[in-house]
C-alpha atoms as a PDB file:
ATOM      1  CA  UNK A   1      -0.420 -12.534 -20.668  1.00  0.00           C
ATOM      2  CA  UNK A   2       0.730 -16.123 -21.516  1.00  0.00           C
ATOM      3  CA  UNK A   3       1.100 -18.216 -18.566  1.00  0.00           C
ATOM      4  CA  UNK A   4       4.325 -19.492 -19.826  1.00  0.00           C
ATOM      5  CA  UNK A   5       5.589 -15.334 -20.095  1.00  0.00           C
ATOM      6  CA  UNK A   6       7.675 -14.426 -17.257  1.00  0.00           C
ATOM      7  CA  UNK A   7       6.524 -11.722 -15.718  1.00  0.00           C
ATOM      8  CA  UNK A   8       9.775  -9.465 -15.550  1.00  0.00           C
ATOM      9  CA  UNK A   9      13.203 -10.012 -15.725  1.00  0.00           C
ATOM     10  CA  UNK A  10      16.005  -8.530 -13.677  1.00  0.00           C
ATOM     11  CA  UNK A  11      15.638  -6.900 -10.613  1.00  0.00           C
ATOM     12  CA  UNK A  12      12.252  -6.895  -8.621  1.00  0.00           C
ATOM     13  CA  UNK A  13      11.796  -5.205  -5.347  1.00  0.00           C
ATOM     14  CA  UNK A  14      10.132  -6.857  -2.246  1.00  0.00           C
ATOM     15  CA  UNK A  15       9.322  -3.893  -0.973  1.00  0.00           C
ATOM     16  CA  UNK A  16       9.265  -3.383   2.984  1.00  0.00           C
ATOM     17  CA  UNK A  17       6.318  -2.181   4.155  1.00  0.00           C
ATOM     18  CA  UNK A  18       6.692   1.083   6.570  1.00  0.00           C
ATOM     19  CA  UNK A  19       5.372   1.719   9.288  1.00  0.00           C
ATOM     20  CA  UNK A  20       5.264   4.914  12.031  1.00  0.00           C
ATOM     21  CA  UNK A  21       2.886   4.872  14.951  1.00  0.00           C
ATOM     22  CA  UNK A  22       1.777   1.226  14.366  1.00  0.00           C
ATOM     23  CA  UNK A  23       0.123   1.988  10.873  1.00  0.00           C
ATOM     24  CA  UNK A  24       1.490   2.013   7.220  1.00  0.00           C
ATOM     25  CA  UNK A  25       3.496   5.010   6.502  1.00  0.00           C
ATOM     26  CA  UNK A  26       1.733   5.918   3.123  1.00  0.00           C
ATOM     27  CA  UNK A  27       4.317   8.690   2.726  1.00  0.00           C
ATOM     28  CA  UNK A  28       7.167   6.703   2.994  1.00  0.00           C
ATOM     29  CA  UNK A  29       5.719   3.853   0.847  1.00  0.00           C
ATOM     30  CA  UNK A  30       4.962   6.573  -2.244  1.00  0.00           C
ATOM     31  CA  UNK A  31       8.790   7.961  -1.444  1.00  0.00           C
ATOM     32  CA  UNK A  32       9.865   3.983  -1.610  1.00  0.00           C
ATOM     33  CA  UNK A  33       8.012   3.244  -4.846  1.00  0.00           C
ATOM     34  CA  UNK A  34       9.294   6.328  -6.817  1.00  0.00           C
ATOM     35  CA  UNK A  35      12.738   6.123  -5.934  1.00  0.00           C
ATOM     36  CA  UNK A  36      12.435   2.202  -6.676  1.00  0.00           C
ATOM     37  CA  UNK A  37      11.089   3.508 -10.402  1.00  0.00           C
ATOM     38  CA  UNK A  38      13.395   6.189 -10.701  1.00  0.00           C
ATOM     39  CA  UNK A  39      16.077   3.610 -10.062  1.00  0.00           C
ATOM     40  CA  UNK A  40      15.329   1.513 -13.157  1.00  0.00           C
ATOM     41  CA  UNK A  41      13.832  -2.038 -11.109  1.00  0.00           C
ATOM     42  CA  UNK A  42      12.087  -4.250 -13.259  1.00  0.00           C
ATOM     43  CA  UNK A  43       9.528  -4.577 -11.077  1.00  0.00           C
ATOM     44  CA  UNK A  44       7.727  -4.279  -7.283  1.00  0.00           C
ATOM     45  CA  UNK A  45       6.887  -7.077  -5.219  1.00  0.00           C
ATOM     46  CA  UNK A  46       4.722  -5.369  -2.208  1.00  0.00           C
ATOM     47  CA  UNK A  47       3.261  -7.546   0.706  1.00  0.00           C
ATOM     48  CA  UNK A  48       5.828 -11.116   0.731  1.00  0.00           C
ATOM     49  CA  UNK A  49       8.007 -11.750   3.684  1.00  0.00           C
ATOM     50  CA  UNK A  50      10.377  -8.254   3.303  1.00  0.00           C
ATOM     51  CA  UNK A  51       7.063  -6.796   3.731  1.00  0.00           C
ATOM     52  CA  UNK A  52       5.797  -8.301   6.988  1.00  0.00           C
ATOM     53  CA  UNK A  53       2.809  -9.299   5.126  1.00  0.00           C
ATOM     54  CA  UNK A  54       2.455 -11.903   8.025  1.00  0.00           C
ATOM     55  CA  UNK A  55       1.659  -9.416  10.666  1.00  0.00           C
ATOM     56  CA  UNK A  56      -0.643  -7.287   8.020  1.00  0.00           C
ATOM     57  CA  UNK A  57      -4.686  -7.163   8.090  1.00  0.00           C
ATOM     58  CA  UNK A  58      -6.582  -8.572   5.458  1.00  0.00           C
ATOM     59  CA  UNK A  59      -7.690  -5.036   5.055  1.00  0.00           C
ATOM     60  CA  UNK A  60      -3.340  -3.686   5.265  1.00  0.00           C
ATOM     61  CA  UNK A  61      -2.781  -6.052   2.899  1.00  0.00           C
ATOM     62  CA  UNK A  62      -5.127  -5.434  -0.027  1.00  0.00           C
ATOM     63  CA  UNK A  63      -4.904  -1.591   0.850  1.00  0.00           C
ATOM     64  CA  UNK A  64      -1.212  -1.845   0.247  1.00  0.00           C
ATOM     65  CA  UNK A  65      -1.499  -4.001  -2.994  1.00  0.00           C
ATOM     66  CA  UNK A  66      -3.921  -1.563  -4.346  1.00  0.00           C
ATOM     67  CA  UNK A  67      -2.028   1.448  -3.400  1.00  0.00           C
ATOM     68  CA  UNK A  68       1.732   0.192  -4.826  1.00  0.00           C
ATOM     69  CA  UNK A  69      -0.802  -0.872  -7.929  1.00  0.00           C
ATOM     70  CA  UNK A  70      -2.090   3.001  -7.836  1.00  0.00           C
ATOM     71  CA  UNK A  71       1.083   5.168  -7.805  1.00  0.00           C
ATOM     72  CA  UNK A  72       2.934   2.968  -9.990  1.00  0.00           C
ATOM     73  CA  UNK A  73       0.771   3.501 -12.908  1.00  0.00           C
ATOM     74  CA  UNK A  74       1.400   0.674 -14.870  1.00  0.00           C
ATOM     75  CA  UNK A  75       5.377   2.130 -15.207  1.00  0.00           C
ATOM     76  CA  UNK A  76       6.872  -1.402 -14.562  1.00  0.00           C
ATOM     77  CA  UNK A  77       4.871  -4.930 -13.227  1.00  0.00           C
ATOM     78  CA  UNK A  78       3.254  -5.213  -9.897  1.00  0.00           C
ATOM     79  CA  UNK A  79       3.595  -8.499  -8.420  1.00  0.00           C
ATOM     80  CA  UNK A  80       1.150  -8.891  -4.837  1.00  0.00           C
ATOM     81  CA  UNK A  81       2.269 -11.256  -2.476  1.00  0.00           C
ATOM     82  CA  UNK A  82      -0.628 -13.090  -1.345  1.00  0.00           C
ATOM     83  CA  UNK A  83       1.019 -16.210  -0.153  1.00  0.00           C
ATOM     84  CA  UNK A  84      -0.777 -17.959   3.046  1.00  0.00           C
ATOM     85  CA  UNK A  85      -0.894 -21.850   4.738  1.00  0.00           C
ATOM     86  CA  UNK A  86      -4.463 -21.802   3.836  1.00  0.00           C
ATOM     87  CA  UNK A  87      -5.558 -22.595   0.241  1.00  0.00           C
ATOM     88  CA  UNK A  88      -8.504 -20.236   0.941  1.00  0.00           C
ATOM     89  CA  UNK A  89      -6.785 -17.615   2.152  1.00  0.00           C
ATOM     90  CA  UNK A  90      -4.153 -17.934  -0.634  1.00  0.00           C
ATOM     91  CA  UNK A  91      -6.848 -17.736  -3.250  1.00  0.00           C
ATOM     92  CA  UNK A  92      -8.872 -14.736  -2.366  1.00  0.00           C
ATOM     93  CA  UNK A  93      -6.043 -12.781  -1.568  1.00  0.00           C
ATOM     94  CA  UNK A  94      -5.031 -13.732  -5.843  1.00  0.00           C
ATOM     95  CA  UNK A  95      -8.577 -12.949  -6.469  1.00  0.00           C
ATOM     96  CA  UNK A  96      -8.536  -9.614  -4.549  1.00  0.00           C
ATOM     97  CA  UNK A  97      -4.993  -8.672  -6.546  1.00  0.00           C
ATOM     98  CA  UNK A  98      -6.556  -9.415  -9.536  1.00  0.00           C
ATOM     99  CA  UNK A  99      -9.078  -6.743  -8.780  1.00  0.00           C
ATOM    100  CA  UNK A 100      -6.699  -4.306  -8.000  1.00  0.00           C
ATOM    101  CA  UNK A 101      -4.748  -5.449 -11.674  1.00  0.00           C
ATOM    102  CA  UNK A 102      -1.927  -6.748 -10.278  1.00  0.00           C
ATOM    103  CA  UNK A 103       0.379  -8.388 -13.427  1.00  0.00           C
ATOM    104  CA  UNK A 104       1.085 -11.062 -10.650  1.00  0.00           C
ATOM    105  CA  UNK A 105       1.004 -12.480  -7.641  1.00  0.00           C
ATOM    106  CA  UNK A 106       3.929 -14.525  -5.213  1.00  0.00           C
ATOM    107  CA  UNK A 107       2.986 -17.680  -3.798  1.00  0.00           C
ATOM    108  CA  UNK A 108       5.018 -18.473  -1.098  1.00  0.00           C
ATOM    109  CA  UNK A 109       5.115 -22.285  -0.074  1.00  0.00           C
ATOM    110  CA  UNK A 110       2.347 -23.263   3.214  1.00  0.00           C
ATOM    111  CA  UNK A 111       4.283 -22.836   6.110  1.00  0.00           C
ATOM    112  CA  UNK A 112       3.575 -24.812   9.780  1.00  0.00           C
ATOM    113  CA  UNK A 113       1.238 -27.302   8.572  1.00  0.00           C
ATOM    114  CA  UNK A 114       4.056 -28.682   6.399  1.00  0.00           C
ATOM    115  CA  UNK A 115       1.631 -30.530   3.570  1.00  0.00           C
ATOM    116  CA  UNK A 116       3.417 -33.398   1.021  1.00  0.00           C
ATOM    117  CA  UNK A 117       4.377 -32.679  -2.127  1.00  0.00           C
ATOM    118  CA  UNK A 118       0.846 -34.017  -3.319  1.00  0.00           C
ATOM    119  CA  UNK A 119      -0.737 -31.096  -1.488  1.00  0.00           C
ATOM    120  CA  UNK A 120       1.827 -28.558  -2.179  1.00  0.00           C
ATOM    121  CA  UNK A 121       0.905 -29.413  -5.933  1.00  0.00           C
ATOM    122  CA  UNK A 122      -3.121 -29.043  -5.409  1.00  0.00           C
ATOM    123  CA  UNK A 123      -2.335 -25.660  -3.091  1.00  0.00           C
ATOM    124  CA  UNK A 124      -0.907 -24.237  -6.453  1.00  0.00           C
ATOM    125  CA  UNK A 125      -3.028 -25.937  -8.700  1.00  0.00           C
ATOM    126  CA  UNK A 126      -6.217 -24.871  -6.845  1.00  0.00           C
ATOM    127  CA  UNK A 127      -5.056 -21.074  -6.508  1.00  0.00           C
ATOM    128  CA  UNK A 128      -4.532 -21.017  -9.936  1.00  0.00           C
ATOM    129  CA  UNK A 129      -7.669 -22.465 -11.298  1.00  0.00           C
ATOM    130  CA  UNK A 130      -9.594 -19.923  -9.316  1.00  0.00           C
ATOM    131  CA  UNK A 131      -8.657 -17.365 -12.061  1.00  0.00           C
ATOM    132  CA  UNK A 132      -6.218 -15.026 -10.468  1.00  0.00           C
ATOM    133  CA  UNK A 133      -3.228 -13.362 -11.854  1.00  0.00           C
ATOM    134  CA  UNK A 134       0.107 -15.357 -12.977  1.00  0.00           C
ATOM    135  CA  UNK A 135       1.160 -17.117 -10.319  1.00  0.00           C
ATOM    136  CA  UNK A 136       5.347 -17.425  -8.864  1.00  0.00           C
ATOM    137  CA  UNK A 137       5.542 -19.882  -6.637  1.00  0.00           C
ATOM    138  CA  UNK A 138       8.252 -18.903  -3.840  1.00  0.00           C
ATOM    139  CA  UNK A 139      10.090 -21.874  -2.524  1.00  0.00           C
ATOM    140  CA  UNK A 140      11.889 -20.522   0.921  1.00  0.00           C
ATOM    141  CA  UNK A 141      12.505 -24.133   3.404  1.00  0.00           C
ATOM    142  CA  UNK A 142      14.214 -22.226   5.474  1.00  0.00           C
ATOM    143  CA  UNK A 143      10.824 -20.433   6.721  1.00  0.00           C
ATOM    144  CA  UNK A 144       7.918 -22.725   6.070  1.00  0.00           C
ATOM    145  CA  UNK A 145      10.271 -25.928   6.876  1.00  0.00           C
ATOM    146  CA  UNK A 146       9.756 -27.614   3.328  1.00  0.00           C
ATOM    147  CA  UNK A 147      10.563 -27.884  -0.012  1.00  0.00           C
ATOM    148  CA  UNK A 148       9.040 -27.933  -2.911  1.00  0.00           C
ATOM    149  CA  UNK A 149      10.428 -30.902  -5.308  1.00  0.00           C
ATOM    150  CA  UNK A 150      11.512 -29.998  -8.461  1.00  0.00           C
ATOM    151  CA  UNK A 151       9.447 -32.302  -9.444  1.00  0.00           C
ATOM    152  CA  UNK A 152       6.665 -30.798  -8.285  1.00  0.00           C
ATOM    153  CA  UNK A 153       7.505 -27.891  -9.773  1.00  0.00           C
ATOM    154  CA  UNK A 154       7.449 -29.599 -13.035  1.00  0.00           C
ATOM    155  CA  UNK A 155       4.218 -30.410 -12.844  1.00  0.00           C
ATOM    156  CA  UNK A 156       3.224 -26.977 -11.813  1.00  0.00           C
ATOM    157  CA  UNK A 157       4.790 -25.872 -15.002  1.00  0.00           C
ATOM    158  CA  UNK A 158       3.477 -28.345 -17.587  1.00  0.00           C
ATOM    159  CA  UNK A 159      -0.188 -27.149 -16.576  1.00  0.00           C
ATOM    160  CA  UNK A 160       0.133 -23.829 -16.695  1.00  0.00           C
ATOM    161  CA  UNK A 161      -0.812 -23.473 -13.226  1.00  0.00           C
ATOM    162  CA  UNK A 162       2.950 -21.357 -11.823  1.00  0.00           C
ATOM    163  CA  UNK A 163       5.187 -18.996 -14.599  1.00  0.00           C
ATOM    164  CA  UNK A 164       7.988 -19.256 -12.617  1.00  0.00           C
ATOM    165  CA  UNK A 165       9.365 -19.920  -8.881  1.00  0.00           C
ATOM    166  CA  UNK A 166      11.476 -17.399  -6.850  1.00  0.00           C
ATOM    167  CA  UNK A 167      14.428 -19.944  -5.279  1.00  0.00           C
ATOM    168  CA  UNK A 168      15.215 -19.242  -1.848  1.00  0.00           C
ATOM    169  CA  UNK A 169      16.773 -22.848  -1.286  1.00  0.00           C
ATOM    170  CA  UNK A 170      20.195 -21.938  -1.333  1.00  0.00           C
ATOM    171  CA  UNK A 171      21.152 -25.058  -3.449  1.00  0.00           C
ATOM    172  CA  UNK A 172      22.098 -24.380  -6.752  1.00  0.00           C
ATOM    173  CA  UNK A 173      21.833 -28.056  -7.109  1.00  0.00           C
ATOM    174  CA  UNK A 174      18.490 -27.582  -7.090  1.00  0.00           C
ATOM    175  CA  UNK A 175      18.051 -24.452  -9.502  1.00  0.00           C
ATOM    176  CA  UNK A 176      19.228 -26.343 -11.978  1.00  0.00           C
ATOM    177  CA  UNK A 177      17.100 -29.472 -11.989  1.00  0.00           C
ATOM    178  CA  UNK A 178      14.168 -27.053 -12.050  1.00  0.00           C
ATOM    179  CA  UNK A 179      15.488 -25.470 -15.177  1.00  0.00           C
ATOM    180  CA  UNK A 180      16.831 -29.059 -16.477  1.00  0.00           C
ATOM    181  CA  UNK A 181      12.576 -30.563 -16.494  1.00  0.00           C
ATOM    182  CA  UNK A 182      11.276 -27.008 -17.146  1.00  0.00           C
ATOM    183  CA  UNK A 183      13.248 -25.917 -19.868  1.00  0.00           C
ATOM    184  CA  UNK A 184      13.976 -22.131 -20.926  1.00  0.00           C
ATOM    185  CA  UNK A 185      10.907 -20.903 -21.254  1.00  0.00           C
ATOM    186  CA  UNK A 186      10.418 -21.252 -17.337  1.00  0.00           C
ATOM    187  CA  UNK A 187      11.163 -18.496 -15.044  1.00  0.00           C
ATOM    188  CA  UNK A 188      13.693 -19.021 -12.229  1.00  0.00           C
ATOM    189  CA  UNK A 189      14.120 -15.925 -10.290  1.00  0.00           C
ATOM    190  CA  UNK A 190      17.060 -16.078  -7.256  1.00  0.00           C
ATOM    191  CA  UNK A 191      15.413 -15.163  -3.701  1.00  0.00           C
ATOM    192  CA  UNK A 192      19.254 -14.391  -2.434  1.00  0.00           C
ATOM    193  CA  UNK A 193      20.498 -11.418  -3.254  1.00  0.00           C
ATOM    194  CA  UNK A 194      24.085 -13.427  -3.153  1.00  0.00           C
ATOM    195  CA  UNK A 195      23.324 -16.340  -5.340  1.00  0.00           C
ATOM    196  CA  UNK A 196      21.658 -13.794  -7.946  1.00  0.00           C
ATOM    197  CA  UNK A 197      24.941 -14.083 -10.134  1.00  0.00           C
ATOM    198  CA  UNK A 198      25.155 -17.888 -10.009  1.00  0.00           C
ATOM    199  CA  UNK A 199      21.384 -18.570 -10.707  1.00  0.00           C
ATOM    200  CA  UNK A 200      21.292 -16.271 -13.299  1.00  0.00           C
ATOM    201  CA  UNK A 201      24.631 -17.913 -15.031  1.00  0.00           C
ATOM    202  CA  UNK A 202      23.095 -21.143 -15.187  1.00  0.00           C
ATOM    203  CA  UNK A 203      19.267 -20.102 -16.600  1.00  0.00           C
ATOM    204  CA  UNK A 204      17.770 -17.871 -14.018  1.00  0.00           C
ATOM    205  CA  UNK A 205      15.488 -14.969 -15.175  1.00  0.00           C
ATOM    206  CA  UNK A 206      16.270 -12.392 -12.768  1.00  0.00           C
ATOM    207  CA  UNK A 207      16.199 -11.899  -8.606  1.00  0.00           C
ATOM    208  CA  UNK A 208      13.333 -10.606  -6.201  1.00  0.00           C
ATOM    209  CA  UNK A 209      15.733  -8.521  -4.219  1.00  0.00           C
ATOM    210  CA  UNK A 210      15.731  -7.325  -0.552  1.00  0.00           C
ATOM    211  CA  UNK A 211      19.218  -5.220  -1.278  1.00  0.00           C
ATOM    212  CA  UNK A 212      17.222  -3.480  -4.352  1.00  0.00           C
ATOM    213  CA  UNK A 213      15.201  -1.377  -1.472  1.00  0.00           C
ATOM    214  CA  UNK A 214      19.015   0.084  -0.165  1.00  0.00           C
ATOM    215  CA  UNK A 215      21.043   0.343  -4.035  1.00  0.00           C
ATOM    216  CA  UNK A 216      18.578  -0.691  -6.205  1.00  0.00           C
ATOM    217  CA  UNK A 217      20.911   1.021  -9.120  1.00  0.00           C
ATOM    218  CA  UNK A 218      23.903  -0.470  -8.205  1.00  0.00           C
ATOM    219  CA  UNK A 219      22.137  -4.022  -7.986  1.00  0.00           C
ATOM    220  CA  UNK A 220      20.688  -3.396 -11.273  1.00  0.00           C
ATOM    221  CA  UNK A 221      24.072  -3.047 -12.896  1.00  0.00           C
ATOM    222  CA  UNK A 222      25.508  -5.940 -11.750  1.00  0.00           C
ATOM    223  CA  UNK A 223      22.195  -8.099 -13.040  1.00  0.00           C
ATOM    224  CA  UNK A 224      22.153  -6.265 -15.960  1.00  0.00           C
ATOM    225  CA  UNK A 225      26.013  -6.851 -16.892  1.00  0.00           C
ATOM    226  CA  UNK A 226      25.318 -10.897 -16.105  1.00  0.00           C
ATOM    227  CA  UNK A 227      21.882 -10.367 -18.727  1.00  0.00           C
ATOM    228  CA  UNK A 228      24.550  -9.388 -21.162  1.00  0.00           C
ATOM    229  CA  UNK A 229      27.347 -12.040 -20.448  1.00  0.00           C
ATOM    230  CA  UNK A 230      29.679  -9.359 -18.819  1.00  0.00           C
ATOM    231  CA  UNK A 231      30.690 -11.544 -15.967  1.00  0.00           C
ATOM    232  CA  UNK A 232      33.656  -9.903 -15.150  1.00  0.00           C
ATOM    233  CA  UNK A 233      32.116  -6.567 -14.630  1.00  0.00           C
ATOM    234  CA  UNK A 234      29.321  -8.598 -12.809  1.00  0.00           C
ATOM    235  CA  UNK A 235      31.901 -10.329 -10.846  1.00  0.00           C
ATOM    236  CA  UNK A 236      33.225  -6.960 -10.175  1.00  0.00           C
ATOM    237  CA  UNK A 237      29.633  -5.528  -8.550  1.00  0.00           C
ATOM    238  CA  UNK A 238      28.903  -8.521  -6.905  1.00  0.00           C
ATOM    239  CA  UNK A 239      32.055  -8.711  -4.812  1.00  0.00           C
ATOM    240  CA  UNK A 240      31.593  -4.777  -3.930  1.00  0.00           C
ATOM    241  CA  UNK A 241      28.037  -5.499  -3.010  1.00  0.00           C
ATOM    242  CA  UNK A 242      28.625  -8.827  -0.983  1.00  0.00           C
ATOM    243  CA  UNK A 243      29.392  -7.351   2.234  1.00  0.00           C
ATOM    244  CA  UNK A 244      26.182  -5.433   1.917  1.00  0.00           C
ATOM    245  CA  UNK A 245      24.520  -8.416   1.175  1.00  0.00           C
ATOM    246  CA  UNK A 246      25.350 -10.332   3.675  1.00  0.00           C
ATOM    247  CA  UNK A 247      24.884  -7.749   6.438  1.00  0.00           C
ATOM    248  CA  UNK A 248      21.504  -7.277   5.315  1.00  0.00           C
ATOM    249  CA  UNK A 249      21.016 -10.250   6.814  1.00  0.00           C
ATOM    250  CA  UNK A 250      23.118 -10.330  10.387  1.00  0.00           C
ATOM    251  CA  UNK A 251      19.146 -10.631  11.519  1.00  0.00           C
ATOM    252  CA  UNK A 252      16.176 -12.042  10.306  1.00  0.00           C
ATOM    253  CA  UNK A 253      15.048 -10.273   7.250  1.00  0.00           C
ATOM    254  CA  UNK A 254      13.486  -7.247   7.490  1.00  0.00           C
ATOM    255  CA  UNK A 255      14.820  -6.631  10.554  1.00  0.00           C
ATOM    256  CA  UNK A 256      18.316  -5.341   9.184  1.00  0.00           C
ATOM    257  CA  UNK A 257      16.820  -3.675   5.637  1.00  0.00           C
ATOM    258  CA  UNK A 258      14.244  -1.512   8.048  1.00  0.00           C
ATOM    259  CA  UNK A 259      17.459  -0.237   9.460  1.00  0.00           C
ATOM    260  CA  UNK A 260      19.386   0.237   6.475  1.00  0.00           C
ATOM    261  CA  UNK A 261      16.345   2.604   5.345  1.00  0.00           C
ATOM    262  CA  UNK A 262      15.865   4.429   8.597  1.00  0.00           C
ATOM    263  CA  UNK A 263      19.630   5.528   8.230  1.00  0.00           C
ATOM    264  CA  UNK A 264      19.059   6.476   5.011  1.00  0.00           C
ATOM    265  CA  UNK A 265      16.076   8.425   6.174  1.00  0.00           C
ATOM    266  CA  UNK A 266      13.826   6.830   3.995  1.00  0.00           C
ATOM    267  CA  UNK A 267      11.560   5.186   6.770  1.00  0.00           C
ATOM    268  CA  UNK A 268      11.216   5.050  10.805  1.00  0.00           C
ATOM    269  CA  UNK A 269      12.979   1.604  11.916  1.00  0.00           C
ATOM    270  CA  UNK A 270      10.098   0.505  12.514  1.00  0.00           C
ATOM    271  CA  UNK A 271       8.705  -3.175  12.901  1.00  0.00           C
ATOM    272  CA  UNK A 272       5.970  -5.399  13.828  1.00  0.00           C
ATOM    273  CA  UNK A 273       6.026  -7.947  16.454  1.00  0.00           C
ATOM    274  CA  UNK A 274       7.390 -10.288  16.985  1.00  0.00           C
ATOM    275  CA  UNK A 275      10.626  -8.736  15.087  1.00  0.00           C
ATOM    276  CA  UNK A 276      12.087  -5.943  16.516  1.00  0.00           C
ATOM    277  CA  UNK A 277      14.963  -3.511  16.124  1.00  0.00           C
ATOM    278  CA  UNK A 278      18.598  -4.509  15.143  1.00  0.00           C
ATOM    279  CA  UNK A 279      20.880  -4.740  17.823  1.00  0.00           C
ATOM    280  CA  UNK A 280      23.560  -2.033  18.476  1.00  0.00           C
ATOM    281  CA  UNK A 281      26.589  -4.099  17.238  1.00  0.00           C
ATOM    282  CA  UNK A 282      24.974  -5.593  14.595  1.00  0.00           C
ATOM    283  CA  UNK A 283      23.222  -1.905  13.138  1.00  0.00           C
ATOM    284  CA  UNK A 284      27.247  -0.580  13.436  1.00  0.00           C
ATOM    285  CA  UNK A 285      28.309  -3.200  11.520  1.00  0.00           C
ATOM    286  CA  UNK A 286      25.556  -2.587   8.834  1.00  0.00           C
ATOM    287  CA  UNK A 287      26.080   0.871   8.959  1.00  0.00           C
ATOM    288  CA  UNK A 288      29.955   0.125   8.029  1.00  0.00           C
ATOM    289  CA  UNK A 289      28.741  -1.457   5.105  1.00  0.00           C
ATOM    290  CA  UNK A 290      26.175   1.249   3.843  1.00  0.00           C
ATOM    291  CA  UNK A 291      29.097   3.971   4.407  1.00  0.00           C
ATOM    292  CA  UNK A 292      31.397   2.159   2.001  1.00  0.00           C
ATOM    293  CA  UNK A 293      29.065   1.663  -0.298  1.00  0.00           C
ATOM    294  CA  UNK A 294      28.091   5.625  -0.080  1.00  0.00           C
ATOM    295  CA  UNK A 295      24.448   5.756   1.226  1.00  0.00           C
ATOM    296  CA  UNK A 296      25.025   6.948   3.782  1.00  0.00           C
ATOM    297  CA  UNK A 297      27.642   9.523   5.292  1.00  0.00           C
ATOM    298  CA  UNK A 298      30.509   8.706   7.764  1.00  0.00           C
END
């Protein structure tokens, strides 16, 4: 696959990851993945931060990859998160999805040891030249307290090192000086469910979704009326969805989504440490939203 191909477009899944007793629920992850299929997502995004992939084993981790790789069959793209602070880690975790033939992998930015732009760029660049799968980079300040300049990102793109960057910044500001210095045939992929139909009206490729796991057919609609330039049917869907949206994220992320699931008797509400389980008043008011939406019975 060209480097400059983008690896899907539309609605990928970052997956949870479930968990009962402690250990990965491997029945509820092959219930997860079909229904995601079924559903018509463009592709699976197992192990980033929906998927606790901080609190995972080396050994979770790749066992995880490989298995999402496994019952997916090569139906739609796999894309591994194997995102770390350390370069190292970053790279044989690529190398390892590569094994596994993952179509991708998701990069997210170092977090805690805050490096400059300079060393954002070589983290990438050094990833990459190790000979690992596509590479998105996934720019998210809010939890590894930095940004990555769209500058940088320009650089990244011009030498083939990233295909495209999932945009958790929140500024559509800058969304669209990446896509001014990258041009069209870079792919910008919304990391907010919310801002999905504004990144996508000015150049954006698609979303990796968290609300895909809970409506991942209703979600699809509304990004594939915006693919088509239906904006006021995707206007329509977006405002029905918003309140879901936004409750999804009354707590740190997965925290409400692991809820949303358990009510929908897809997986225990289970977590890792340090998260833990939603609140009462905040799983009522999530549970309001999931009833209107009709996942889940009154």
């Amino acid at each position: 696959m060209s480097r400059t191909t983008p690896l899907f477009t539309g609605v990928a899944t970052a997956l949870i990851t479930a968990f009962r007793d402690g250990e990965i629920d491997w029945q509820a992850m092959e219930q997860l993945i079909e229904s995601q299929i079924a559903s018509g997502v463009s592709a699976l995004v197992p192990c980033g931060s929906t998927g606790e992939s901080s609190t995972l084993t080396h050994g979770e981790h790749m066992n995880l990859v490989d298995f999402t790789i496994r019952k997916t069959r090569g139906r739609i793209p796999v894309i591994a998160g194997t995102g770390s602070n350390s370069t190292r880690e970053a790279t044989e975790l690529s190398l390892k999805a590569r094994v596994s033939r993952a179509d991708g992998v998701l990069l997210i930015s170092p977090y805690g040891n805050k490096p400059t732009q300079e060393g954002l760029f070589r983290h990438y660049q050094t990833v990459a030249k190790a000979g690992g799968p596509p590479i998105i980079a996934y720019n998210i300040p809010g939890r590894t307290g930095i940004s990555i300049d769209p500058i940088t990102i320009a650089r990244l793109a011009e030498g083939g090192w990233i295909v495209g960057v999932k945009d958790a910044t929140g500024s559509l500001d800058w969304t669209q000086e990446v896509i001014r210095r990258c041009g069209n045939e870079f792919a910008v992929f919304s990391g907010d469910d919310s801002l999905t139909l504004p990144i996508m009206a000015v150049g954006g490729r698609g979303v990796i979704s968290v609300i895909s796991n809970v409506v991942p057919t209703e979600f699809g609609k509304m990004v594939e009326a915006i693919t088509r330039g239906d904006y006021e049917q995707a206007r329509t869907l977006n405002y029905r969805l918003l309140p879901l949206m936004r409750a999804l994220f009354l707590e740190t992320n997965p925290i409400p989504v692991k809820a949303a699931l358990s009510m929908m008797r897809i997986c225990q509400d289970e977590l890792r440490l340090p998260l833990v389980s939603m609140t009462t008043s905040n799983r009522a008011k999530l549970r309001e939203e999931l009833e209107k939406v009709g996942v889940v019975k009154k």
